[in-house]
C-alpha atoms as a PDB file:
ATOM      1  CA  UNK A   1       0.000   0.000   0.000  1.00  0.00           C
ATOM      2  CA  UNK A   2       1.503   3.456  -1.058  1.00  0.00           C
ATOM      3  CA  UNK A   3       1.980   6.413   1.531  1.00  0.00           C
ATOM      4  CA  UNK A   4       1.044  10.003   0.350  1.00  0.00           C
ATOM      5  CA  UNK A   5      -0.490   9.435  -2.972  1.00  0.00           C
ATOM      6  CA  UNK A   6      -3.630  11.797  -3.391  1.00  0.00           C
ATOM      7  CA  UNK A   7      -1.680  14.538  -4.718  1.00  0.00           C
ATOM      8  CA  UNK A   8      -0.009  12.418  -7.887  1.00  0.00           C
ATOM      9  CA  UNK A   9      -3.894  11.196  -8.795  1.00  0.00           C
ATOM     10  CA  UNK A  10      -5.548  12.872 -11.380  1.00  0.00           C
ATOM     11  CA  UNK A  11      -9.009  12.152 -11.682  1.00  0.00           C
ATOM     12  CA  UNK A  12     -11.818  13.493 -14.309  1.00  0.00           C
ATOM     13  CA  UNK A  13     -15.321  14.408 -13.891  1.00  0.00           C
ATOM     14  CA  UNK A  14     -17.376  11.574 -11.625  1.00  0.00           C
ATOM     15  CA  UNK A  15     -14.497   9.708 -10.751  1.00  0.00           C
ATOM     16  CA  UNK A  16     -13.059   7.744  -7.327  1.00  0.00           C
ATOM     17  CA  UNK A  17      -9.828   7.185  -6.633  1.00  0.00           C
ATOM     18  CA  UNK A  18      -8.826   4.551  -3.624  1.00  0.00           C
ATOM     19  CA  UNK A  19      -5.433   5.035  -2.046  1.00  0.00           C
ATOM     20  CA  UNK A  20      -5.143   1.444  -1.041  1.00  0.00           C
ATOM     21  CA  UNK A  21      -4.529  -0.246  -3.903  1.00  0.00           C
ATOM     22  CA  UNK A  22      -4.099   3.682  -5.536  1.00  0.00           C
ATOM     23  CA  UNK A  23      -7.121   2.259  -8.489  1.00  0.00           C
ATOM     24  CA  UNK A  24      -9.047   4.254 -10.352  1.00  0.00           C
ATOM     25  CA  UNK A  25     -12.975   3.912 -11.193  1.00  0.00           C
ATOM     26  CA  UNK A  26     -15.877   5.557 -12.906  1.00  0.00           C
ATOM     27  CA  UNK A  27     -16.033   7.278 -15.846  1.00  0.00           C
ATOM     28  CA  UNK A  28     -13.888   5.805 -18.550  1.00  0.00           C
ATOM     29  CA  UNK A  29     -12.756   2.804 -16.582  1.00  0.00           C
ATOM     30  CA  UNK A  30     -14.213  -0.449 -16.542  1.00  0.00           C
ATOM     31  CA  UNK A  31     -16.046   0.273 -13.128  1.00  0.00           C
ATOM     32  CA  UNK A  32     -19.056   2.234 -13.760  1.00  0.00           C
ATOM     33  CA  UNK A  33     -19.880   4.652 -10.771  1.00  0.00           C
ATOM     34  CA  UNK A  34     -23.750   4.858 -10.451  1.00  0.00           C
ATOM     35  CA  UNK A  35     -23.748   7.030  -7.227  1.00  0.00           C
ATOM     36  CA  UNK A  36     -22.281   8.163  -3.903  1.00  0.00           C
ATOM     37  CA  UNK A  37     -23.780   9.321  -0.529  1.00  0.00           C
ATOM     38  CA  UNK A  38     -22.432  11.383   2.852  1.00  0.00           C
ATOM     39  CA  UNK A  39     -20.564  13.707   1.025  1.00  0.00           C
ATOM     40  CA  UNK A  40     -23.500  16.246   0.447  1.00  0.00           C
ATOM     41  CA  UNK A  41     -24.514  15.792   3.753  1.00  0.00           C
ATOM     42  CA  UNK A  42     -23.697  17.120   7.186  1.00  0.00           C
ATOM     43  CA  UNK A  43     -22.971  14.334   9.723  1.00  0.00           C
ATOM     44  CA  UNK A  44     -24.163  13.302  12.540  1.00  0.00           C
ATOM     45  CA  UNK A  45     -23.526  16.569  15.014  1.00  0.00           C
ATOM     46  CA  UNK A  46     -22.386  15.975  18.614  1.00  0.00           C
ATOM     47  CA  UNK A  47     -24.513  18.783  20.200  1.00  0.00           C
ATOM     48  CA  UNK A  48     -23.429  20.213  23.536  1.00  0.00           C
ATOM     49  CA  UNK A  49     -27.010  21.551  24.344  1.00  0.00           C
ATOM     50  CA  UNK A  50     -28.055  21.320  27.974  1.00  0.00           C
ATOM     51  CA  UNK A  51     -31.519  21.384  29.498  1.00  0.00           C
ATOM     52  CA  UNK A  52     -32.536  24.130  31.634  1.00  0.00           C
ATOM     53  CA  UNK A  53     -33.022  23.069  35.503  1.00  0.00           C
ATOM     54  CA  UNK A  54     -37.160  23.323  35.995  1.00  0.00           C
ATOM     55  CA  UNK A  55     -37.450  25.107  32.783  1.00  0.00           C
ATOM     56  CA  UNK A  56     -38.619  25.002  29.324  1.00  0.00           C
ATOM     57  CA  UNK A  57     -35.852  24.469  26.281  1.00  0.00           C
ATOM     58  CA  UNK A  58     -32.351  24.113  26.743  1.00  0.00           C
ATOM     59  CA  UNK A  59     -28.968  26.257  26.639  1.00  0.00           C
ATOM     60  CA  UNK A  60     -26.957  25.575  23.594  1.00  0.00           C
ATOM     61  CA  UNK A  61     -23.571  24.398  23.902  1.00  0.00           C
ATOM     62  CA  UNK A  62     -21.023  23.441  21.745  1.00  0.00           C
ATOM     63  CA  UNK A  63     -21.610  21.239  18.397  1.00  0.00           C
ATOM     64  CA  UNK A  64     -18.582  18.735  16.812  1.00  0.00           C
ATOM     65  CA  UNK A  65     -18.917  17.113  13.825  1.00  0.00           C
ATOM     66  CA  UNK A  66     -18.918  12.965  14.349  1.00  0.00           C
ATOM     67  CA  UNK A  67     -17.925  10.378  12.135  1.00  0.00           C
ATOM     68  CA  UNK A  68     -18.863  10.557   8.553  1.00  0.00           C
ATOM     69  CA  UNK A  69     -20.376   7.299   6.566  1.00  0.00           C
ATOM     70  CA  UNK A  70     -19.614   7.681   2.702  1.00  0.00           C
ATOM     71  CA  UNK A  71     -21.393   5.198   0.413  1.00  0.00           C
ATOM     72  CA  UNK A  72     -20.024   4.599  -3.382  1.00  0.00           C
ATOM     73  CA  UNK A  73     -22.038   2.572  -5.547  1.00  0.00           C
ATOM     74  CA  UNK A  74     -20.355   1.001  -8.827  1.00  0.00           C
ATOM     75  CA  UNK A  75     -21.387  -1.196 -11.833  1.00  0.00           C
ATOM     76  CA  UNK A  76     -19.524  -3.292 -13.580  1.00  0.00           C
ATOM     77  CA  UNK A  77     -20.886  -4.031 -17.344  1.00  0.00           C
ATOM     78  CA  UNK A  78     -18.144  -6.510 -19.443  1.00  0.00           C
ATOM     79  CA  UNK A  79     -18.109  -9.434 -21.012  1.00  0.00           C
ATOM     80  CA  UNK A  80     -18.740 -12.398 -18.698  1.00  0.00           C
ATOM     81  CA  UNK A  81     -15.474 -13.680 -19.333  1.00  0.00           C
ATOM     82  CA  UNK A  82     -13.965 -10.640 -18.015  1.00  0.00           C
ATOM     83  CA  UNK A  83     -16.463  -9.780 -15.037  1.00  0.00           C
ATOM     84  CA  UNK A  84     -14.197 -11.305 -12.638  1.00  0.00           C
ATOM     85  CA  UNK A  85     -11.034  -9.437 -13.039  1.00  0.00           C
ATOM     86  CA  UNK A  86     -12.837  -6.172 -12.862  1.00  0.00           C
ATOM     87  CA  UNK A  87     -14.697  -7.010 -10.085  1.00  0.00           C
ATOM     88  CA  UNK A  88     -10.974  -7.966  -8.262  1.00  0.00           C
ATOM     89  CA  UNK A  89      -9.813  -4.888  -8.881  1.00  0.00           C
ATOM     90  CA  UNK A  90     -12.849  -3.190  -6.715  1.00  0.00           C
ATOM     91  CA  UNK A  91     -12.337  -6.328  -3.846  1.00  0.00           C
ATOM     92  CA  UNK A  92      -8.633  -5.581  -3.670  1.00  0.00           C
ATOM     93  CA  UNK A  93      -9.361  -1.796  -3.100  1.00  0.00           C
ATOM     94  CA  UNK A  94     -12.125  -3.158  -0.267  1.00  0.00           C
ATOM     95  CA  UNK A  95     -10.257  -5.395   1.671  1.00  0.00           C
ATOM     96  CA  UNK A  96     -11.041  -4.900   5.810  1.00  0.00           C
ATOM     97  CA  UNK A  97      -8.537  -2.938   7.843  1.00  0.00           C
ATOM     98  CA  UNK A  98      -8.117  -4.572  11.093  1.00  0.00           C
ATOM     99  CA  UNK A  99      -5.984  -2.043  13.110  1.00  0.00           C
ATOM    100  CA  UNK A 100      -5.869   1.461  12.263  1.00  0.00           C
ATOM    101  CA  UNK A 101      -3.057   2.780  13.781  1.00  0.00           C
ATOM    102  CA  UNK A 102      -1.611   0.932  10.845  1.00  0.00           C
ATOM    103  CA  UNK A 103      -2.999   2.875   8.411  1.00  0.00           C
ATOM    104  CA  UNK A 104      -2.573   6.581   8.216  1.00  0.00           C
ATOM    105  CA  UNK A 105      -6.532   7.675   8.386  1.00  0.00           C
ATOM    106  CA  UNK A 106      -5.958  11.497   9.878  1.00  0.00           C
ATOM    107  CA  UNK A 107      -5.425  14.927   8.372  1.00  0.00           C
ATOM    108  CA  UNK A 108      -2.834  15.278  10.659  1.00  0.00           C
ATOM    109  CA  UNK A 109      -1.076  12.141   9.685  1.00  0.00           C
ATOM    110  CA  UNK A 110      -1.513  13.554   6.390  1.00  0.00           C
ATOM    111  CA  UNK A 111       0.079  16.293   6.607  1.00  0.00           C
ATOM    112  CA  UNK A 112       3.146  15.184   8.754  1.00  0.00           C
ATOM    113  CA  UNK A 113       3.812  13.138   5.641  1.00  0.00           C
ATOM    114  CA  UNK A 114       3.291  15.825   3.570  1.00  0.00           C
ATOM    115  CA  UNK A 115       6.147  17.340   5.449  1.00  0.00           C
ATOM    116  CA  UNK A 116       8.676  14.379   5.236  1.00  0.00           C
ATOM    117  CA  UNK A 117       8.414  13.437   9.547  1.00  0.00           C
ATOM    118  CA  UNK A 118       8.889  10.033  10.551  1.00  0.00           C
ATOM    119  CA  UNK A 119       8.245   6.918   9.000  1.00  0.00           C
ATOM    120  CA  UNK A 120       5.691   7.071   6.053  1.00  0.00           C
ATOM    121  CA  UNK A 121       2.689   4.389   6.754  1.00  0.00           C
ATOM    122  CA  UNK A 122       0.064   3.755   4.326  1.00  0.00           C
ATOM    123  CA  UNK A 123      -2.851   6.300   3.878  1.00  0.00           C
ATOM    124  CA  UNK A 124      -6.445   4.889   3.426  1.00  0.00           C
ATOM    125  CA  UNK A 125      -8.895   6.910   2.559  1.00  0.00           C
ATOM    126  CA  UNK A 126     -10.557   8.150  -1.188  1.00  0.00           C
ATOM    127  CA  UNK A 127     -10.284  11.120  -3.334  1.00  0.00           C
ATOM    128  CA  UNK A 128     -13.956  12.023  -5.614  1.00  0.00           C
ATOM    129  CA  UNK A 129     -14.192  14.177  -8.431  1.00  0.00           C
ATOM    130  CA  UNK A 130     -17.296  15.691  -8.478  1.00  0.00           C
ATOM    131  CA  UNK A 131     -18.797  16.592 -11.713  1.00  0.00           C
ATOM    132  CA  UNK A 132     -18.338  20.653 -12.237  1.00  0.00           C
ATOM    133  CA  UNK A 133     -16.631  21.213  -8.531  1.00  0.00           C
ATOM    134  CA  UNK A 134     -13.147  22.544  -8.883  1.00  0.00           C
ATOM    135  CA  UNK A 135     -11.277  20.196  -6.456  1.00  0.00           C
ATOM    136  CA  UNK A 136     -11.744  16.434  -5.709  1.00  0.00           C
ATOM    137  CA  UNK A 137     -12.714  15.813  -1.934  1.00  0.00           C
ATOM    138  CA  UNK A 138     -10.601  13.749   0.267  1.00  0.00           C
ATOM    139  CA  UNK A 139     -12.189  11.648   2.875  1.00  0.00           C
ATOM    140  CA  UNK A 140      -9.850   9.223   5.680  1.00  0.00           C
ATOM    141  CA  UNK A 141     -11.491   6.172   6.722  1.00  0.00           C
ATOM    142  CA  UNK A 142     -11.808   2.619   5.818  1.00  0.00           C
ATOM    143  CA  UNK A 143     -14.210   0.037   4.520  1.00  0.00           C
ATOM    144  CA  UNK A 144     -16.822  -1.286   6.220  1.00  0.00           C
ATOM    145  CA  UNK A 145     -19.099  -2.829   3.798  1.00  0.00           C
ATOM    146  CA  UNK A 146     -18.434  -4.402   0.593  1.00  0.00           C
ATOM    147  CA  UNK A 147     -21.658  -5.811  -1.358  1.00  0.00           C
ATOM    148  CA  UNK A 148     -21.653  -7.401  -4.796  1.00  0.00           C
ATOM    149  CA  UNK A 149     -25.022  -9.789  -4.761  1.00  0.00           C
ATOM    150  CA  UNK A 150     -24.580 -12.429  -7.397  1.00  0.00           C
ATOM    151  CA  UNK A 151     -27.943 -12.555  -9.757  1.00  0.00           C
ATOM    152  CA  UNK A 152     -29.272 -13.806 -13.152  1.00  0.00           C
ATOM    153  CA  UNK A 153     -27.420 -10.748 -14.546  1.00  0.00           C
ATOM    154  CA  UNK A 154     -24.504 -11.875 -13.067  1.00  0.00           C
ATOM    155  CA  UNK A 155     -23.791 -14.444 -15.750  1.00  0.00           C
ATOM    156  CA  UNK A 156     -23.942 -11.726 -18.502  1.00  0.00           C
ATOM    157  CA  UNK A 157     -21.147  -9.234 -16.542  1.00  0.00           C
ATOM    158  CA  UNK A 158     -23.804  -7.617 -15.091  1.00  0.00           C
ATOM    159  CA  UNK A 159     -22.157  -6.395 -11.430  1.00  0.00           C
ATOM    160  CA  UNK A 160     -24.097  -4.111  -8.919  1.00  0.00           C
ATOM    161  CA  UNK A 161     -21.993  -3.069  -5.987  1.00  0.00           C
ATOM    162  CA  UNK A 162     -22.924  -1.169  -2.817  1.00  0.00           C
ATOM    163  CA  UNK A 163     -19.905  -0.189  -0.788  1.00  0.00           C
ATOM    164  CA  UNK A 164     -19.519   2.116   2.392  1.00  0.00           C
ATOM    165  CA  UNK A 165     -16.846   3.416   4.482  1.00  0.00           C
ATOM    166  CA  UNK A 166     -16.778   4.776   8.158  1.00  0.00           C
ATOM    167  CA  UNK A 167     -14.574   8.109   8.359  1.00  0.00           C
ATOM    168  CA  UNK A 168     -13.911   8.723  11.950  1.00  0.00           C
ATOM    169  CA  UNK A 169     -12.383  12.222  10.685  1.00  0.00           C
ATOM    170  CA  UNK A 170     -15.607  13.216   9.753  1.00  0.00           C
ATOM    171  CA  UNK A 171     -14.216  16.073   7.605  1.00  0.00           C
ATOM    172  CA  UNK A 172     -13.645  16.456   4.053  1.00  0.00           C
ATOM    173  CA  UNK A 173     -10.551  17.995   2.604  1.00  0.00           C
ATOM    174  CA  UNK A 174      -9.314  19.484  -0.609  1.00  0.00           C
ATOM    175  CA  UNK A 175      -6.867  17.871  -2.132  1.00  0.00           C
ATOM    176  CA  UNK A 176      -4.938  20.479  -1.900  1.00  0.00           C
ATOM    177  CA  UNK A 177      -1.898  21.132   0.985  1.00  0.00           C
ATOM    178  CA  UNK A 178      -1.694  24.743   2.013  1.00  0.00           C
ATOM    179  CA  UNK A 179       1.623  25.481   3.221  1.00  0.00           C
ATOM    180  CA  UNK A 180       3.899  28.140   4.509  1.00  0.00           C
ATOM    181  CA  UNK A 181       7.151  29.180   6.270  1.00  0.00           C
ATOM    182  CA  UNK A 182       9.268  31.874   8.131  1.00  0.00           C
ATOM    183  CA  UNK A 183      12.504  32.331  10.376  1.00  0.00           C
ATOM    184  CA  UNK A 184      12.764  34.416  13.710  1.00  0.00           C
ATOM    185  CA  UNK A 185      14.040  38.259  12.956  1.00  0.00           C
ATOM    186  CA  UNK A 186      16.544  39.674  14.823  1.00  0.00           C
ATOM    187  CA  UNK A 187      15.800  39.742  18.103  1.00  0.00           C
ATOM    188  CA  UNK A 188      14.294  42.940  19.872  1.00  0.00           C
ATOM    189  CA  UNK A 189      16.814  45.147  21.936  1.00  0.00           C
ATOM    190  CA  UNK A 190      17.393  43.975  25.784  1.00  0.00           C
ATOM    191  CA  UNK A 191      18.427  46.080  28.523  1.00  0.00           C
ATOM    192  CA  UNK A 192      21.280  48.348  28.613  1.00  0.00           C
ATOM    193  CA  UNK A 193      23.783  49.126  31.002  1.00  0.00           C
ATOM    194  CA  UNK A 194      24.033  51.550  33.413  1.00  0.00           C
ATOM    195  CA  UNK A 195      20.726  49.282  34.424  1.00  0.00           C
ATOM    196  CA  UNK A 196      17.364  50.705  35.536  1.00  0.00           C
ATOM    197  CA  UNK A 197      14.389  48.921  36.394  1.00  0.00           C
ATOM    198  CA  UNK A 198      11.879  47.728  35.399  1.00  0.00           C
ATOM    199  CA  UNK A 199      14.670  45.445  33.523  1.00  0.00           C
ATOM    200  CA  UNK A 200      13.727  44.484  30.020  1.00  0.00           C
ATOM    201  CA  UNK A 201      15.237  41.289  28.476  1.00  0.00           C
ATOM    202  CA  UNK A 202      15.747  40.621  24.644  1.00  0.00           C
ATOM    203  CA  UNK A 203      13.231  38.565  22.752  1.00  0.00           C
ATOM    204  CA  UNK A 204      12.768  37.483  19.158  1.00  0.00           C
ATOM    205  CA  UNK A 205       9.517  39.182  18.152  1.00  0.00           C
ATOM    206  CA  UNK A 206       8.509  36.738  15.756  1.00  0.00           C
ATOM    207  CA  UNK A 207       8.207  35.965  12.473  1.00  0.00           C
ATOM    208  CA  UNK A 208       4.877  35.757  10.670  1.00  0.00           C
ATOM    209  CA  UNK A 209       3.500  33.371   8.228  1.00  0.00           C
ATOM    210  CA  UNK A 210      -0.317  33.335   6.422  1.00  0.00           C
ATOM    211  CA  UNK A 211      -2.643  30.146   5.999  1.00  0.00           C
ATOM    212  CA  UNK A 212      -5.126  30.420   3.917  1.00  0.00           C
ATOM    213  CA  UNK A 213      -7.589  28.232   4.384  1.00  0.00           C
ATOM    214  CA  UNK A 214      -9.993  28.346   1.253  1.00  0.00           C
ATOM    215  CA  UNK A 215     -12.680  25.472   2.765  1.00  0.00           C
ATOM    216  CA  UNK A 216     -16.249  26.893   4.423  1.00  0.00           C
ATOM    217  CA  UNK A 217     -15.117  24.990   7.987  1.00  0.00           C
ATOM    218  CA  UNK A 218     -12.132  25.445  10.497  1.00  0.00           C
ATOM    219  CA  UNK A 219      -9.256  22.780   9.748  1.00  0.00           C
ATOM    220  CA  UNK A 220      -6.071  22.105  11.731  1.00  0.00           C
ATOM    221  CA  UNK A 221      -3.142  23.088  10.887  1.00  0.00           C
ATOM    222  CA  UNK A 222       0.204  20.820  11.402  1.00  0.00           C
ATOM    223  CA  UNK A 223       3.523  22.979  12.294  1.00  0.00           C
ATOM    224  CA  UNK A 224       6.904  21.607  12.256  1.00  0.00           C
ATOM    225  CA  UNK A 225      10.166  24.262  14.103  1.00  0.00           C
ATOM    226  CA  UNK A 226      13.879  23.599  13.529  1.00  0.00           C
ATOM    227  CA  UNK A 227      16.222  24.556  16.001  1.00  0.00           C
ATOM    228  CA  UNK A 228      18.449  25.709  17.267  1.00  0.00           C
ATOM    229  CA  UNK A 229      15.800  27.513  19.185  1.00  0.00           C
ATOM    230  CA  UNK A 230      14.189  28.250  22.940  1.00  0.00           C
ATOM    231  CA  UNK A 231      11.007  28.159  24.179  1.00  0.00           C
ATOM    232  CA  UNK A 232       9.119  28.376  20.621  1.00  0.00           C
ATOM    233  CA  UNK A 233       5.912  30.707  20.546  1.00  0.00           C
ATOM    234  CA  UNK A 234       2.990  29.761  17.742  1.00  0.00           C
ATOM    235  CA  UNK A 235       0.273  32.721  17.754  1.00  0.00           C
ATOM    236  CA  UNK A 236      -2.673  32.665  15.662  1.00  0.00           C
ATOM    237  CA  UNK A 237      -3.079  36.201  14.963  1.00  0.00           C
ATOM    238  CA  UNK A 238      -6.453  36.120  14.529  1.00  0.00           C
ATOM    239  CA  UNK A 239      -7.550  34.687  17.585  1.00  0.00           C
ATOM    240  CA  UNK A 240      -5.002  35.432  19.994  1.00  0.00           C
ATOM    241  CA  UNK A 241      -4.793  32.082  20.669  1.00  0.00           C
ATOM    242  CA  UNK A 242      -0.839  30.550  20.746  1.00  0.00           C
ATOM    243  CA  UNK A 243       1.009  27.305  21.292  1.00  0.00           C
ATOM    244  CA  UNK A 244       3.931  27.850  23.875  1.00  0.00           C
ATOM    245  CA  UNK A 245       6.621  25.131  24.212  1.00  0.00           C
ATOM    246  CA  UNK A 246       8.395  25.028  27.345  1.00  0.00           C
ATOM    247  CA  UNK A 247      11.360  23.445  25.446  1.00  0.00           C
ATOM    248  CA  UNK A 248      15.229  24.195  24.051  1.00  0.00           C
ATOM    249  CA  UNK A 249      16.000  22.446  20.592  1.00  0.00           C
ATOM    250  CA  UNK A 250      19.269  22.683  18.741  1.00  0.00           C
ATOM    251  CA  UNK A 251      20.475  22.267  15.637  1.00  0.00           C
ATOM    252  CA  UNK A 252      19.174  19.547  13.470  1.00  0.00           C
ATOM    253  CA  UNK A 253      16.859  19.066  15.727  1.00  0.00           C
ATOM    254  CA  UNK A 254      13.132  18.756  14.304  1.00  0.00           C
ATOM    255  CA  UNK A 255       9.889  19.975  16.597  1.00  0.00           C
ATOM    256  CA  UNK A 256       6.361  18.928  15.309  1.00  0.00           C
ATOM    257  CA  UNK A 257       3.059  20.063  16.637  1.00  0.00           C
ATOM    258  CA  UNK A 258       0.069  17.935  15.342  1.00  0.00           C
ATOM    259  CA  UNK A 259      -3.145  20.489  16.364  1.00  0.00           C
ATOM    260  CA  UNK A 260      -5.682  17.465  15.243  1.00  0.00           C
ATOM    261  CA  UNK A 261      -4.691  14.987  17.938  1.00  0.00           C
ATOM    262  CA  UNK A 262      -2.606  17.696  20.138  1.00  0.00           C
ATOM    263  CA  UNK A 263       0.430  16.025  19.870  1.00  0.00           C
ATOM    264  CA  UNK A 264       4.215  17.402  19.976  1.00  0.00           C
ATOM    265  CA  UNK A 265       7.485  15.569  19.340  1.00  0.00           C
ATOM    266  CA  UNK A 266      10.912  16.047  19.006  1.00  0.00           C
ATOM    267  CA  UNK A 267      12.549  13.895  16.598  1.00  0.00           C
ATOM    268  CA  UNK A 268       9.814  11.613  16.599  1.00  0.00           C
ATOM    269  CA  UNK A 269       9.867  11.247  20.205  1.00  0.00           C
ATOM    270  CA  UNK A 270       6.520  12.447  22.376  1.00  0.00           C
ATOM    271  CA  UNK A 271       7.208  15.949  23.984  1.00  0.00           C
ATOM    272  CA  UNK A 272       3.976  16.733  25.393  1.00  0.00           C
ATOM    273  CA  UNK A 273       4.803  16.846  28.537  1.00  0.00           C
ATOM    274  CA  UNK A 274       6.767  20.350  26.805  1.00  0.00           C
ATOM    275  CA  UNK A 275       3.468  22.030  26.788  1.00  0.00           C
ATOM    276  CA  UNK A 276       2.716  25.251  28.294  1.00  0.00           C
ATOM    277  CA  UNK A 277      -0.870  25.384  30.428  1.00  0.00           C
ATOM    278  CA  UNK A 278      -1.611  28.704  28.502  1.00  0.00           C
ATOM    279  CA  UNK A 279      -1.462  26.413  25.180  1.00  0.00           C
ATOM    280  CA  UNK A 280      -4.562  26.172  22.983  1.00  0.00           C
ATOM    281  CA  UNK A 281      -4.324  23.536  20.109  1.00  0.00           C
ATOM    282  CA  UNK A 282      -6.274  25.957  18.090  1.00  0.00           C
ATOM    283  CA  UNK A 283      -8.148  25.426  14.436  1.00  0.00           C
ATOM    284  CA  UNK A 284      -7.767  27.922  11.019  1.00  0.00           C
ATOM    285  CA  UNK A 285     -10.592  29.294  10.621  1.00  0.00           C
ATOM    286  CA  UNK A 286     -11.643  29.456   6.337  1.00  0.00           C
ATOM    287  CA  UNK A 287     -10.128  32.753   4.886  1.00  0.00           C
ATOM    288  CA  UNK A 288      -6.754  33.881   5.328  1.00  0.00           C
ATOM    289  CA  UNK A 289      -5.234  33.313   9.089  1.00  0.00           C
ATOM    290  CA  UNK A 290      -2.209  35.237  10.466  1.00  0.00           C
ATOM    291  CA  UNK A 291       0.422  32.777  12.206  1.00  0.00           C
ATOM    292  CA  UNK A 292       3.199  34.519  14.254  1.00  0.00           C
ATOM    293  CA  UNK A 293       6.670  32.891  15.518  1.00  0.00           C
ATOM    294  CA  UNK A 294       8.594  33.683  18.274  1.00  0.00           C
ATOM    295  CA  UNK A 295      11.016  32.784  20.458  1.00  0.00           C
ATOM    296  CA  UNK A 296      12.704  33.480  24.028  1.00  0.00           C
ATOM    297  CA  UNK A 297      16.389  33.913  22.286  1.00  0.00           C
ATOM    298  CA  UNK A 298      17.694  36.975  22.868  1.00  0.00           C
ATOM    299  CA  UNK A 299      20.481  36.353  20.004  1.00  0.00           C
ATOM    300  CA  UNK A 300      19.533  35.950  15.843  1.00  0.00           C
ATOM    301  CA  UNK A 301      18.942  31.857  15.723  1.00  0.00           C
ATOM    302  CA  UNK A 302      18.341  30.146  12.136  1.00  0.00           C
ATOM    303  CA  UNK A 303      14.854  28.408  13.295  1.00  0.00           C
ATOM    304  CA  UNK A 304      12.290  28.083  10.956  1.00  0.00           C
ATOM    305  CA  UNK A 305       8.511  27.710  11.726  1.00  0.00           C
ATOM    306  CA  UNK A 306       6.364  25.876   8.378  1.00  0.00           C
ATOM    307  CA  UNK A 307       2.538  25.124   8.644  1.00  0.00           C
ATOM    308  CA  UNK A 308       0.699  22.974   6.713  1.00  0.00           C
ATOM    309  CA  UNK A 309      -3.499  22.418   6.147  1.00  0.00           C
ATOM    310  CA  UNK A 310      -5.796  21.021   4.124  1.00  0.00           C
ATOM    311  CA  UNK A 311      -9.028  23.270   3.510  1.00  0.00           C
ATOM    312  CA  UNK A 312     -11.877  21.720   5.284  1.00  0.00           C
ATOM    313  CA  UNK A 313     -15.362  21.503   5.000  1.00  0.00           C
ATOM    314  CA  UNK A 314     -17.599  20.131   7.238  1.00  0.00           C
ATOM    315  CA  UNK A 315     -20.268  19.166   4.248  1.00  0.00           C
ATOM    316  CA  UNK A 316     -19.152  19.526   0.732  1.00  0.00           C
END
């Protein structure tokens, strides 16, 4: 099974492309696609609402998306003598997935292949072109259902076939990776002797980078920081909202910070325990977001902050 492959597909009008096996069907191919379901439609919503104590209605709280279920339906129309080898190729693309933390199955794990960390594992999931929309959709999940009934048409390479797939995610993506970087500027001036308080030390103001997320739903984003650096600062501009790292990397040395799952490493290794208590895993929001970098140095370092997303949309 191939790692990061959605990006080298090209697909044309009403077609599906499975990672897994990295096939092709629909139009043009000898899988027919007759129709697919769950990407036009919102999920199932995990609302927060709460019922008021000895009153009428409730107080609304927070709403999540949950897990997504996409259905494809194909058709296979050939020769009988040839039925069964297309109908291989769509069984070898549907084959169960036992364990997923096998299988790469997360934006996040996406994108940290995207940008070359760790060990590559497979990524299952599918990429649609829909007819007229600009982009294909990614979804990350894995097959749960596989139906090809065998009946009198059978015999004539007649093949109807229902298949679904549960997308924990519950997201869908564009196929395409949104990515930027920056360094630290010189550091802002420290305190000067003869000495005078209140005492100001040198900091690196920051850098700045922009993410633009062109989905309709917040996404999040996937940051990777080489050192040397101290105590890395990411601010989303727009929201005020930052990731402080309580943590001193040096040179060579690789810092990732997955916002999806809320996970930091160094060099591969978990650093959570690196997190500051102010830190807020936060999302991009769709339109343009303004990402700041700084640091606790107060000389010039060479660190260099890069984001990554994939625009999101919570129905298509």
């Amino acid at each position: 099974m191939p790692a990061v492959v959605f990006a080298a597909a090209t697909l044309t009008q009403f077609q599906v492309f499975v990672s897994s096996t990295s096939s092709t069907f629909g139009a043009g191919t000898d899988i027919g696609l007759i129709g697919i379901t769950g990407l036009r439609d919102l999920p199932g919503i995990r609302q927060g609402n709460v019922n008021r104590g000895q009153k009428d209605g409730a107080l609304p709280g927070l709403n999540f998306v949950g897990e997504r279920t996409v259905g494809i339906n194909y058709q296979i129309t050939r020769a009988s003598t040839s039925t069964e080898a297309a109908l291989a190729s769509v069984t070898a693309a549907h084959q169960n997935v036992t364990d997923p933390a096998t299988i790469c199955m997360t934006a996040g794990d996406y994108l940290r292949q995207k940008a070359g960390i760790g060990t590559a594992k497979p990524v299952y999931g599918a990429m649609v072109q829909l007819p007229t929309r600009a982009n294909p959709l990614i979804f990350f999940g894995r097959p749960v259902r596989f139906n090809a009934p065998i009946t009198p048409d059978y015999q004539y390479g007649r093949v109807d076939i229902a298949t679904e797939w549960n997308c924990p995610d519950g997201l869908l993506y564009d196929n395409t990776v949104i990515s930027a970087s920056c360094g630290l500027p010189n550091p802002t001036s420290g305190m000067t002797f003869p000495a005078t308080f209140d005492l100001k030390f040198g900091a690196s103001a920051g850098g700045n980078i922009q993410l633009n997320n062109t989905g309709s739903y917040q996404t999040a984003p996937y940051f990777t920081i080489t050192g040397p650096v101290s105590y890395p600062i990411i601010t989303n501009q727009t929201t005020g909202q930052q990731i402080k790292l309580n943590i001193v990397i040096g040179q060579g040395d690789t810092l990732t910070v997955d916002c999806q799952s809320g996970t930091v490493t160094l060099n591969g290794a978990n650093r959570n325990n690196t997190v500051d208590i102010t830190t807020s895993f936060f999302q991009l929001a769709p339109g343009n977001n303004s990402i700041g970098y700084g640091s606790a140095d107060s000389t010039a370092v060479a660190s260099q902050l890069t984001g990554y997303a994939l625009p999101a949309y919570s129905v298509a």
